[in-house]
N, C-alpha and C. Protein backbone atom coordinates (compact mmCIF):
# COMPACT_ATOMS: atom_id res chain seq x y z
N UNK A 1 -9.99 22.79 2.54
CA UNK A 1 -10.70 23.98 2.93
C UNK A 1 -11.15 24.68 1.65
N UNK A 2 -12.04 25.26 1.50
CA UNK A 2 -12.96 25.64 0.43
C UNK A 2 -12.70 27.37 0.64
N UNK A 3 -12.71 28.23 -0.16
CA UNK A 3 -12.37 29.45 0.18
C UNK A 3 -12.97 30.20 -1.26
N UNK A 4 -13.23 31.46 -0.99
CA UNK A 4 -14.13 32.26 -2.14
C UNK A 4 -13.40 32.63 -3.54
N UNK A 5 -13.28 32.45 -4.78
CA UNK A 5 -12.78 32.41 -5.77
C UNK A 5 -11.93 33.95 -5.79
N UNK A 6 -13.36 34.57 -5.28
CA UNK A 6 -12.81 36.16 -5.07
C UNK A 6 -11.59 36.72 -4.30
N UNK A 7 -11.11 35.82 -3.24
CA UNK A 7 -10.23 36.34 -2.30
C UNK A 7 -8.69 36.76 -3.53
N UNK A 8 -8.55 37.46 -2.65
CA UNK A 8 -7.04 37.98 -3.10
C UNK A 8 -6.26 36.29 -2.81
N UNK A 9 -4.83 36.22 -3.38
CA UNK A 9 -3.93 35.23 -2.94
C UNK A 9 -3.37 35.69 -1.27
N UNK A 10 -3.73 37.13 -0.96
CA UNK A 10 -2.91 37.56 0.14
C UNK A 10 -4.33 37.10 1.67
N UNK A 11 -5.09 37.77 1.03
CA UNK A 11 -6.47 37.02 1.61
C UNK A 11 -7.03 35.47 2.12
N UNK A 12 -6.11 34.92 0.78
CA UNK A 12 -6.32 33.03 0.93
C UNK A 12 -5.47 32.73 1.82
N UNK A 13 -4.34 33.44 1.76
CA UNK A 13 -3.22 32.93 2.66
C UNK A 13 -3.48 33.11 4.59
N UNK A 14 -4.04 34.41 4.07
CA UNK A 14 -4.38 34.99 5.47
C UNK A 14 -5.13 34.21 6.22
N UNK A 15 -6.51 33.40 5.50
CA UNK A 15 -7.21 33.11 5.58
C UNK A 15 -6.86 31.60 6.63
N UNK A 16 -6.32 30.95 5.89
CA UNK A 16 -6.16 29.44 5.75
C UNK A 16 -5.48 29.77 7.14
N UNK A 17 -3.99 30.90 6.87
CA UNK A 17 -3.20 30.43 8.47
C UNK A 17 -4.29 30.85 9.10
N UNK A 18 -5.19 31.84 9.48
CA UNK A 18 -5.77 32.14 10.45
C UNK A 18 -7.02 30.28 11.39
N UNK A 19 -7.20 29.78 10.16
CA UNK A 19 -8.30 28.63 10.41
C UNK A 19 -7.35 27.14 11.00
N UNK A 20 -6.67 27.03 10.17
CA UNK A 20 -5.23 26.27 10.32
C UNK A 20 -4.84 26.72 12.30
N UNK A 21 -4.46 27.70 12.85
CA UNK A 21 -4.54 28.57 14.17
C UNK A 21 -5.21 28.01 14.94
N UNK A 22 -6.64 28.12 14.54
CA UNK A 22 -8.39 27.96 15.24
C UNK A 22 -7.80 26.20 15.40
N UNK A 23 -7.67 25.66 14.14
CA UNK A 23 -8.04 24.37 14.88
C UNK A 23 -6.50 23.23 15.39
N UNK A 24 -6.09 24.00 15.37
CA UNK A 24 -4.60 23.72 15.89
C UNK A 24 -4.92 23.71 17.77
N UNK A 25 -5.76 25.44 17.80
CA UNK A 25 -5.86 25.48 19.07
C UNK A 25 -6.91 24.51 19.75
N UNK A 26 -7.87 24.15 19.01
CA UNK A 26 -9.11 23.08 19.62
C UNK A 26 -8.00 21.83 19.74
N UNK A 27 -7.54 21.69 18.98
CA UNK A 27 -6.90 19.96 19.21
C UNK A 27 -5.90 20.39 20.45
N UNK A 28 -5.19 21.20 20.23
CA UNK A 28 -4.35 21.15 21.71
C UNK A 28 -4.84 21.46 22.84
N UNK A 29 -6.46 21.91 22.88
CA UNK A 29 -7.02 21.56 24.13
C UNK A 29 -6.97 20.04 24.37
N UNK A 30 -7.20 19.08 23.12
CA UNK A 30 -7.94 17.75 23.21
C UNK A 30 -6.56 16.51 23.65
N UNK A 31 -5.21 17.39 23.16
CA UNK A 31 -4.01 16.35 23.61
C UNK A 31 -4.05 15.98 24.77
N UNK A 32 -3.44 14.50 24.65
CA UNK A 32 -3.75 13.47 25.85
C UNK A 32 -2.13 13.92 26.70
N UNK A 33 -2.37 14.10 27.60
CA UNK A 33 -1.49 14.35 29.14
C UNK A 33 -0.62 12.99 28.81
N UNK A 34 1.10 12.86 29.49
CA UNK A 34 1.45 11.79 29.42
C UNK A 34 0.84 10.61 29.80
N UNK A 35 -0.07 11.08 30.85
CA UNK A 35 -0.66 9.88 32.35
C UNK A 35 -1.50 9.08 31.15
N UNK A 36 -2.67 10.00 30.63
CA UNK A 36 -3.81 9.67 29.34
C UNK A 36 -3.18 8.70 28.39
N UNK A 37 -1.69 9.36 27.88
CA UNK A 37 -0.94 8.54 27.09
C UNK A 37 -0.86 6.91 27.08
N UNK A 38 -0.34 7.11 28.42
CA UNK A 38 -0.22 5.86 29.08
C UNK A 38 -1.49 4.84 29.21
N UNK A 39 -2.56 5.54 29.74
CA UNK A 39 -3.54 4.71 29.54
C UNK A 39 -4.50 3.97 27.99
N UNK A 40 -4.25 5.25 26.84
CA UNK A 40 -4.55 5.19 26.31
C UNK A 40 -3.94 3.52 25.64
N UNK A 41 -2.59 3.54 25.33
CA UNK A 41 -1.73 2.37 25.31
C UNK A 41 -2.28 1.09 26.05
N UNK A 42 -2.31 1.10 26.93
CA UNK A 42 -2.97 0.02 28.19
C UNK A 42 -4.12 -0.17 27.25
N UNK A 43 -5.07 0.61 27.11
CA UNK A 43 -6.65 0.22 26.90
C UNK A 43 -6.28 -0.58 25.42
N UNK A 44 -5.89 0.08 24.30
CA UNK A 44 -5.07 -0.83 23.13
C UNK A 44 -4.31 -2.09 23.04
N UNK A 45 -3.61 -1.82 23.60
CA UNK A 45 -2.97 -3.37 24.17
C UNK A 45 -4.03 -4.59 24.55
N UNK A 46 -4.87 -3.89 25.53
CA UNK A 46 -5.87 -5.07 26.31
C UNK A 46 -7.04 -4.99 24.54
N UNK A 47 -7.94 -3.92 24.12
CA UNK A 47 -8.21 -4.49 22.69
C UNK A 47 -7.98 -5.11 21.70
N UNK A 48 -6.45 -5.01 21.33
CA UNK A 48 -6.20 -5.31 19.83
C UNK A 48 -5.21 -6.42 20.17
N UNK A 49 -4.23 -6.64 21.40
CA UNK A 49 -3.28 -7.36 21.07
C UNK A 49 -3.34 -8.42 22.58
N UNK A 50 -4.70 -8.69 23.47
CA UNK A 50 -4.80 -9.42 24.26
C UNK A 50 -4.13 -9.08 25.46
N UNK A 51 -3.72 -7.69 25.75
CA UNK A 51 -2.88 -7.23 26.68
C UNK A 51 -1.41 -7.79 26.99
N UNK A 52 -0.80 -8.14 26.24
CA UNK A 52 -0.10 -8.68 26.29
C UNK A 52 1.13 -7.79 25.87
N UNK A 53 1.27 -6.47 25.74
CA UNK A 53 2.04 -5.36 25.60
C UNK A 53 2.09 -4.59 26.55
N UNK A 54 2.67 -4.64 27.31
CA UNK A 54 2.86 -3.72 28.42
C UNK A 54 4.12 -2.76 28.43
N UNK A 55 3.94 -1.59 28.59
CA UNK A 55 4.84 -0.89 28.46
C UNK A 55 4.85 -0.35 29.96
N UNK A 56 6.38 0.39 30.59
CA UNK A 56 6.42 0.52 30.96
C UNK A 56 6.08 2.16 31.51
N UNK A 57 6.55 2.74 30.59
CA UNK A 57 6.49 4.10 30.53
C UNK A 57 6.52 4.69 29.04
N UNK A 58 4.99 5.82 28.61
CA UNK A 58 4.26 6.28 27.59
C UNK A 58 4.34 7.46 27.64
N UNK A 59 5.24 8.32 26.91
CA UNK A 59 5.10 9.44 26.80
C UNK A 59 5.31 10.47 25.44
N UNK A 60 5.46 11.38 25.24
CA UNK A 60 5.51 12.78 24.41
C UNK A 60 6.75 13.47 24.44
N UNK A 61 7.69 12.96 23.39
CA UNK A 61 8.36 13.78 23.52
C UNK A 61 8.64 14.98 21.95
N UNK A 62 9.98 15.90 22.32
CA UNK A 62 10.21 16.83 21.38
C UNK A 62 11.12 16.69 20.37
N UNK A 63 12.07 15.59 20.43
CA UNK A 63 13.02 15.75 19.85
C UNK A 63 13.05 13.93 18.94
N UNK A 64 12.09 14.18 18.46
CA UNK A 64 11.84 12.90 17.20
C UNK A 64 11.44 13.60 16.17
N UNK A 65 12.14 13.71 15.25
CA UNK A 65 11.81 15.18 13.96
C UNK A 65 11.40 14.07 12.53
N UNK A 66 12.43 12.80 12.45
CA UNK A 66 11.95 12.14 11.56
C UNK A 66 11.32 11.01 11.66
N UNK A 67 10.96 10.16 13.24
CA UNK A 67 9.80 9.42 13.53
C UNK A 67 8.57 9.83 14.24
N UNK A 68 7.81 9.11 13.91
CA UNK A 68 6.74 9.23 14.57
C UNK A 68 6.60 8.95 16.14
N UNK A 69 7.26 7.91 16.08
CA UNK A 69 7.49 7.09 18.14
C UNK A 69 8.41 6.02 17.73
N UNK A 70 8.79 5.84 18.82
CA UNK A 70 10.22 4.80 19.02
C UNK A 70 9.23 3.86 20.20
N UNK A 71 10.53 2.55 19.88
CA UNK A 71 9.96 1.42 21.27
C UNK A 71 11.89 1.47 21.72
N UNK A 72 11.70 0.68 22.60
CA UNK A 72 12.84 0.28 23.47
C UNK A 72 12.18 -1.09 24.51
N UNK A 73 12.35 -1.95 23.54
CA UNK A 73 11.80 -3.04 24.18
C UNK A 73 12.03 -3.82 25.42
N UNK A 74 13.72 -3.28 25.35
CA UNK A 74 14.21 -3.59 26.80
C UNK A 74 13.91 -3.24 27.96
N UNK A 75 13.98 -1.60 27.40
CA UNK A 75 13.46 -0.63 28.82
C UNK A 75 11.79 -0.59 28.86
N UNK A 76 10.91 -1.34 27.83
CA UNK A 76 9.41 -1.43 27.89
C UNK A 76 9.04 0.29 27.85
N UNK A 77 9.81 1.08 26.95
CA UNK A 77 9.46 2.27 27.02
C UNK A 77 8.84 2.63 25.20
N UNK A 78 8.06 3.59 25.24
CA UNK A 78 7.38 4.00 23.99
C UNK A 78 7.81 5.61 24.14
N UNK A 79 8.06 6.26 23.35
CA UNK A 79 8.20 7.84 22.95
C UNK A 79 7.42 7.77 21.81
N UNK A 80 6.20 9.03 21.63
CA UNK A 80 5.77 9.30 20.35
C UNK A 80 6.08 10.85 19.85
N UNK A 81 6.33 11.44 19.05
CA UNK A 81 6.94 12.15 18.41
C UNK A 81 5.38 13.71 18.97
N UNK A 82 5.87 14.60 19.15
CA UNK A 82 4.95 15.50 19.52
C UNK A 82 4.04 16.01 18.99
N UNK A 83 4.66 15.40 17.24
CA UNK A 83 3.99 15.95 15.81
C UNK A 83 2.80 15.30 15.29
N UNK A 84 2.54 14.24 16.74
CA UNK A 84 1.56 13.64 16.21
C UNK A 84 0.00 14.55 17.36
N UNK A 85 0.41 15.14 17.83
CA UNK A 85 -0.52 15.98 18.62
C UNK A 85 -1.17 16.61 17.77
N UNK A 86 -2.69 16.61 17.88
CA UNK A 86 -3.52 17.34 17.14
C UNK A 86 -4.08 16.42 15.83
N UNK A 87 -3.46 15.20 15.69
CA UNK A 87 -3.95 14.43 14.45
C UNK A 87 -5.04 13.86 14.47
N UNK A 88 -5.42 13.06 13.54
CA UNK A 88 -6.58 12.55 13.85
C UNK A 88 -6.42 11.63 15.31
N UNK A 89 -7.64 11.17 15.75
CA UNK A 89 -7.61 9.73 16.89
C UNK A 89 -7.22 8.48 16.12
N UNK A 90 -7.74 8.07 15.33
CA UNK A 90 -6.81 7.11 14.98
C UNK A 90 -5.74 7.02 14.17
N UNK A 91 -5.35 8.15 14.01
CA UNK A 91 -3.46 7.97 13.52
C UNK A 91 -2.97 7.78 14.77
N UNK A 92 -3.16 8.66 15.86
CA UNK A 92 -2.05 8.50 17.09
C UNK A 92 -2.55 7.05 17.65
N UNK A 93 -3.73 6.32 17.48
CA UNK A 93 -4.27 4.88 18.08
C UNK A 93 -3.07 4.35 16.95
N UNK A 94 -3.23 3.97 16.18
CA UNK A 94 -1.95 3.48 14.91
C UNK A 94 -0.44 3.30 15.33
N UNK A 95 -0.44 4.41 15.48
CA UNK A 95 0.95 5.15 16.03
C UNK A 95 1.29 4.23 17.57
N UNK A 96 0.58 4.33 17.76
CA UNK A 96 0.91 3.81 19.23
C UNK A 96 0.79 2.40 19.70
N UNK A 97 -0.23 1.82 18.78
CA UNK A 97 -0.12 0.13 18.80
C UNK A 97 1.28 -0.30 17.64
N UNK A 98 1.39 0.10 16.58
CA UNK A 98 2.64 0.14 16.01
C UNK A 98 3.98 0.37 17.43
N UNK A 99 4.50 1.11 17.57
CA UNK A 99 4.88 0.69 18.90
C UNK A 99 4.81 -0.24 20.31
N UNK A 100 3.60 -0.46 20.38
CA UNK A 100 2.93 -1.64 21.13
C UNK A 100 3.53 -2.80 20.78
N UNK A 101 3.10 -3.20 19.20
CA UNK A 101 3.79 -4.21 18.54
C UNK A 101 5.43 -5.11 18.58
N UNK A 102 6.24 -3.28 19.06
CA UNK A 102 7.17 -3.69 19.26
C UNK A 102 7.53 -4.32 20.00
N UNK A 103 6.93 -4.48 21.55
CA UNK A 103 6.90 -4.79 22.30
C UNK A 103 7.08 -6.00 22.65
N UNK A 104 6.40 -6.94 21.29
CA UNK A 104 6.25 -8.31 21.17
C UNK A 104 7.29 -8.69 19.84
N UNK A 105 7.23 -8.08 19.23
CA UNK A 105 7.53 -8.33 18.11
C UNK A 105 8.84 -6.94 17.74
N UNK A 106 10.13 -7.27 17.94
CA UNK A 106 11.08 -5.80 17.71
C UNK A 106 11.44 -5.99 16.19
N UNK A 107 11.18 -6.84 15.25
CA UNK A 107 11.51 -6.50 13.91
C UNK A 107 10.17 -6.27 12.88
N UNK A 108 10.22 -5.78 11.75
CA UNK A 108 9.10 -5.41 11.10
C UNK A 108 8.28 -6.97 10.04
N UNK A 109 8.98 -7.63 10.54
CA UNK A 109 8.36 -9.01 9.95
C UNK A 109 6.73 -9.42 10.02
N UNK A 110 7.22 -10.38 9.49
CA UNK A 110 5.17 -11.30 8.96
C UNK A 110 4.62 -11.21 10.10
N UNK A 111 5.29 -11.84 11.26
CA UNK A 111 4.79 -11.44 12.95
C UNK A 111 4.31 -10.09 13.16
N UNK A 112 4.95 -9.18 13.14
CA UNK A 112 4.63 -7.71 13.58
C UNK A 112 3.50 -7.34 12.64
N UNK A 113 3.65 -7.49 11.08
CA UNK A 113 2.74 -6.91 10.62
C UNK A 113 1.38 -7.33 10.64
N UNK A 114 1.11 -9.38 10.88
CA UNK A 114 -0.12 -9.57 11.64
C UNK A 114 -0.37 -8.88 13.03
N UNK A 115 0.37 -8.50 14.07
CA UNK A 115 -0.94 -7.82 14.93
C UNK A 115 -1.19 -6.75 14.68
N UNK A 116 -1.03 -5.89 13.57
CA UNK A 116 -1.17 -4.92 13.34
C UNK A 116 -2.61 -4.94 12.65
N UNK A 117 -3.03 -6.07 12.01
CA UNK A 117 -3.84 -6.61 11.39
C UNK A 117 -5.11 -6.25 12.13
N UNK A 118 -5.13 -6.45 12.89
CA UNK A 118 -6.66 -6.34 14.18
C UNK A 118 -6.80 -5.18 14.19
N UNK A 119 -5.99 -4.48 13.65
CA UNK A 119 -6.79 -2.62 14.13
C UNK A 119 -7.27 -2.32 12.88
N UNK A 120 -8.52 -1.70 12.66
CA UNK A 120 -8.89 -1.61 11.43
C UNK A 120 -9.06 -0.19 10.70
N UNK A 121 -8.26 0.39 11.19
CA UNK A 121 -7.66 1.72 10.68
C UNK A 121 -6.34 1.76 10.15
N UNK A 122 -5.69 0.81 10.04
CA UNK A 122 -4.02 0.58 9.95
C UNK A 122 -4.24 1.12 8.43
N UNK A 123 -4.31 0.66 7.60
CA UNK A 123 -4.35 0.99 6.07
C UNK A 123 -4.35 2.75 6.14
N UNK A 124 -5.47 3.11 6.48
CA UNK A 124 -6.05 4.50 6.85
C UNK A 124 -4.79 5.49 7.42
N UNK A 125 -4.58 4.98 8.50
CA UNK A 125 -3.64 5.20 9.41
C UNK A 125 -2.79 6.19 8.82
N UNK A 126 -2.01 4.69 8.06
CA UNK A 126 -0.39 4.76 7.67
C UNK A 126 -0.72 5.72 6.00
N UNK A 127 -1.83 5.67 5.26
CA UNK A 127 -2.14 6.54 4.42
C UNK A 127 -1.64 8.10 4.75
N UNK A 128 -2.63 8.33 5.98
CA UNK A 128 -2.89 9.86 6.01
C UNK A 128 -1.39 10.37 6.65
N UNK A 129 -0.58 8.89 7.35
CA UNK A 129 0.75 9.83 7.77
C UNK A 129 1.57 10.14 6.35
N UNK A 130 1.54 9.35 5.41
CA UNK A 130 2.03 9.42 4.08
C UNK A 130 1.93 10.57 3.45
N UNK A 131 0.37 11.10 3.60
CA UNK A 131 -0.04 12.11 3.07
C UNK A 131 0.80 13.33 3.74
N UNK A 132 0.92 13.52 5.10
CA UNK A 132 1.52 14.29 5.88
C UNK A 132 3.30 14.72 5.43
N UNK A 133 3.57 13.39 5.22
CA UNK A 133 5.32 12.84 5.34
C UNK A 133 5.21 13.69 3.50
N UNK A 134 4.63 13.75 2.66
CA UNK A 134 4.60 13.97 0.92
C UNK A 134 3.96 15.57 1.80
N UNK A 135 3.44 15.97 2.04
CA UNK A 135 3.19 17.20 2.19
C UNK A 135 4.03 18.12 2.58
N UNK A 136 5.19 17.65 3.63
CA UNK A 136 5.98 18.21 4.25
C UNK A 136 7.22 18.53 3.19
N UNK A 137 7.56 17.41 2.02
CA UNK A 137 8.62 17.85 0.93
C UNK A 137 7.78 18.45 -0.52
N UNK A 138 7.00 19.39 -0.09
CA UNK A 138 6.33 20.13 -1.18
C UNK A 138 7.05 21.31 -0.76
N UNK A 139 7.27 22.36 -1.57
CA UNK A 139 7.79 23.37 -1.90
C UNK A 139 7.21 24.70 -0.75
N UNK A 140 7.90 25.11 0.09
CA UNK A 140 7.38 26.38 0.94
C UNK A 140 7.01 26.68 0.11
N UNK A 141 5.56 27.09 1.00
CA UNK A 141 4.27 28.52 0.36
C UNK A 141 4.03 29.25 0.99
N UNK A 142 4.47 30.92 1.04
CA UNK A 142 4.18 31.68 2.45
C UNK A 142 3.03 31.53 2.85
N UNK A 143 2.86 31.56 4.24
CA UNK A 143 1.87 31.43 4.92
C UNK A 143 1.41 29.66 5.22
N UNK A 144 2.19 28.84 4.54
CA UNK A 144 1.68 27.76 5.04
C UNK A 144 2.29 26.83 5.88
N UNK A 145 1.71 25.75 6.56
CA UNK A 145 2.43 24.83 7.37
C UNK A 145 3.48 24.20 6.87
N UNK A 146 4.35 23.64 7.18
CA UNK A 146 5.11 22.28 6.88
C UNK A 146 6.42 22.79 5.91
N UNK A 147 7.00 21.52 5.45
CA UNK A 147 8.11 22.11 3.96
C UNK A 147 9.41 21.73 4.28
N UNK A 148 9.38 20.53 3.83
CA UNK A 148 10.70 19.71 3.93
C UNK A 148 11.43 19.19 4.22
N UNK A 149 10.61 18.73 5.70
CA UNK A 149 11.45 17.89 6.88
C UNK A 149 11.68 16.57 6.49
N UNK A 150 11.00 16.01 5.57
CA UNK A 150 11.48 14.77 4.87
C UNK A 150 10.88 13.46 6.00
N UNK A 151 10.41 13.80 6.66
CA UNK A 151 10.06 12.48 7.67
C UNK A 151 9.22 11.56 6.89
N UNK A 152 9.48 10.33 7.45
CA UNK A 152 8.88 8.54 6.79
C UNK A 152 7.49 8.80 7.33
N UNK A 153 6.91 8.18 6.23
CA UNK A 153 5.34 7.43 6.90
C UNK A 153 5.58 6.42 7.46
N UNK A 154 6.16 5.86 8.31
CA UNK A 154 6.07 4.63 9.32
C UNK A 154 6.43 5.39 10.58
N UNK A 155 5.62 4.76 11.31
CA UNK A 155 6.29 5.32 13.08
C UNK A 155 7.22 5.02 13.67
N UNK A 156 8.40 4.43 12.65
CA UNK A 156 9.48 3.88 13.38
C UNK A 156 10.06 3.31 12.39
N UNK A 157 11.83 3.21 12.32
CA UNK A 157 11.98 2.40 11.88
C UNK A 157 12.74 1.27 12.08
């Protein structure tokens, strides 16, 4: 965000939470409903990995502080972490075929990391959660987001 040289520091701060707010609130119009969730998964699966990932049940939950989403391959269930609401579209597409993956594949081996291969945001992806995961152990700054939760850039581990 770009902001006027002139502002006060109390001004910049003001500033940023106030815009930071604004588009916090547009994306949480845009979050996908569990049902969406679910489909969203389905439609991925049938693109990137031949449908051959089926999960049983796709949802959102609250209480994943240091992953992104979990699999449970047994129960064919996916949880993605709530923190991924509001991110870009293809981190949570990432996020969620990474879990997909598990589906077929439950260890992080040569297997898992080829179907990961077919999505062509993966690099991208797993960057900008990095960026997120290094942002979060930067030093509180009043007025700003995040600060020290220490969470991994991988969606699982």
């Amino acid at each position: 965000m770009l902001i006027p040289a002139r502002m006060s520091s109390a001004e910049e701060h003001r500033w940023v939470a106030q815009m930071i707010d604004r588009l916090a609130a547009r994306e949480s119009r845009r979050t996908l409903g569990d049902d969406a969730l679910a489909e969203r998964a389905h439609q991925l699966s049938r693109a990137y990995l031949d449908g051959r990932a089926r999960p049983e049940q796709v949802r959102w939950v609250t209480n994943q502080n240091t992953r992104w989403g979990s699999c449970t391959p047994s129960e064919r269930t996916i949880r993605l972490s709530h923190r991924l609401q509001g991110m870009p579209e293809y981190v949570l597409e990432y996020v969620l075929l990474h879990e997909l993956a598990h589906l077929l594949v439950p260890d992080h081996g040569p297997r898992f990391w080829a179907l990961l291969d077919a999505y062509p945001r993966t690099e991208r992806a797993r960057g900008y959660l990095e960026g997120v995961a290094a942002a979060s152990r930067l030093p509180h700054v009043p007025g700003a987001r995040g600060g020290g939760s220490g969470e991994e850039p991988a969606p699982c581990e």
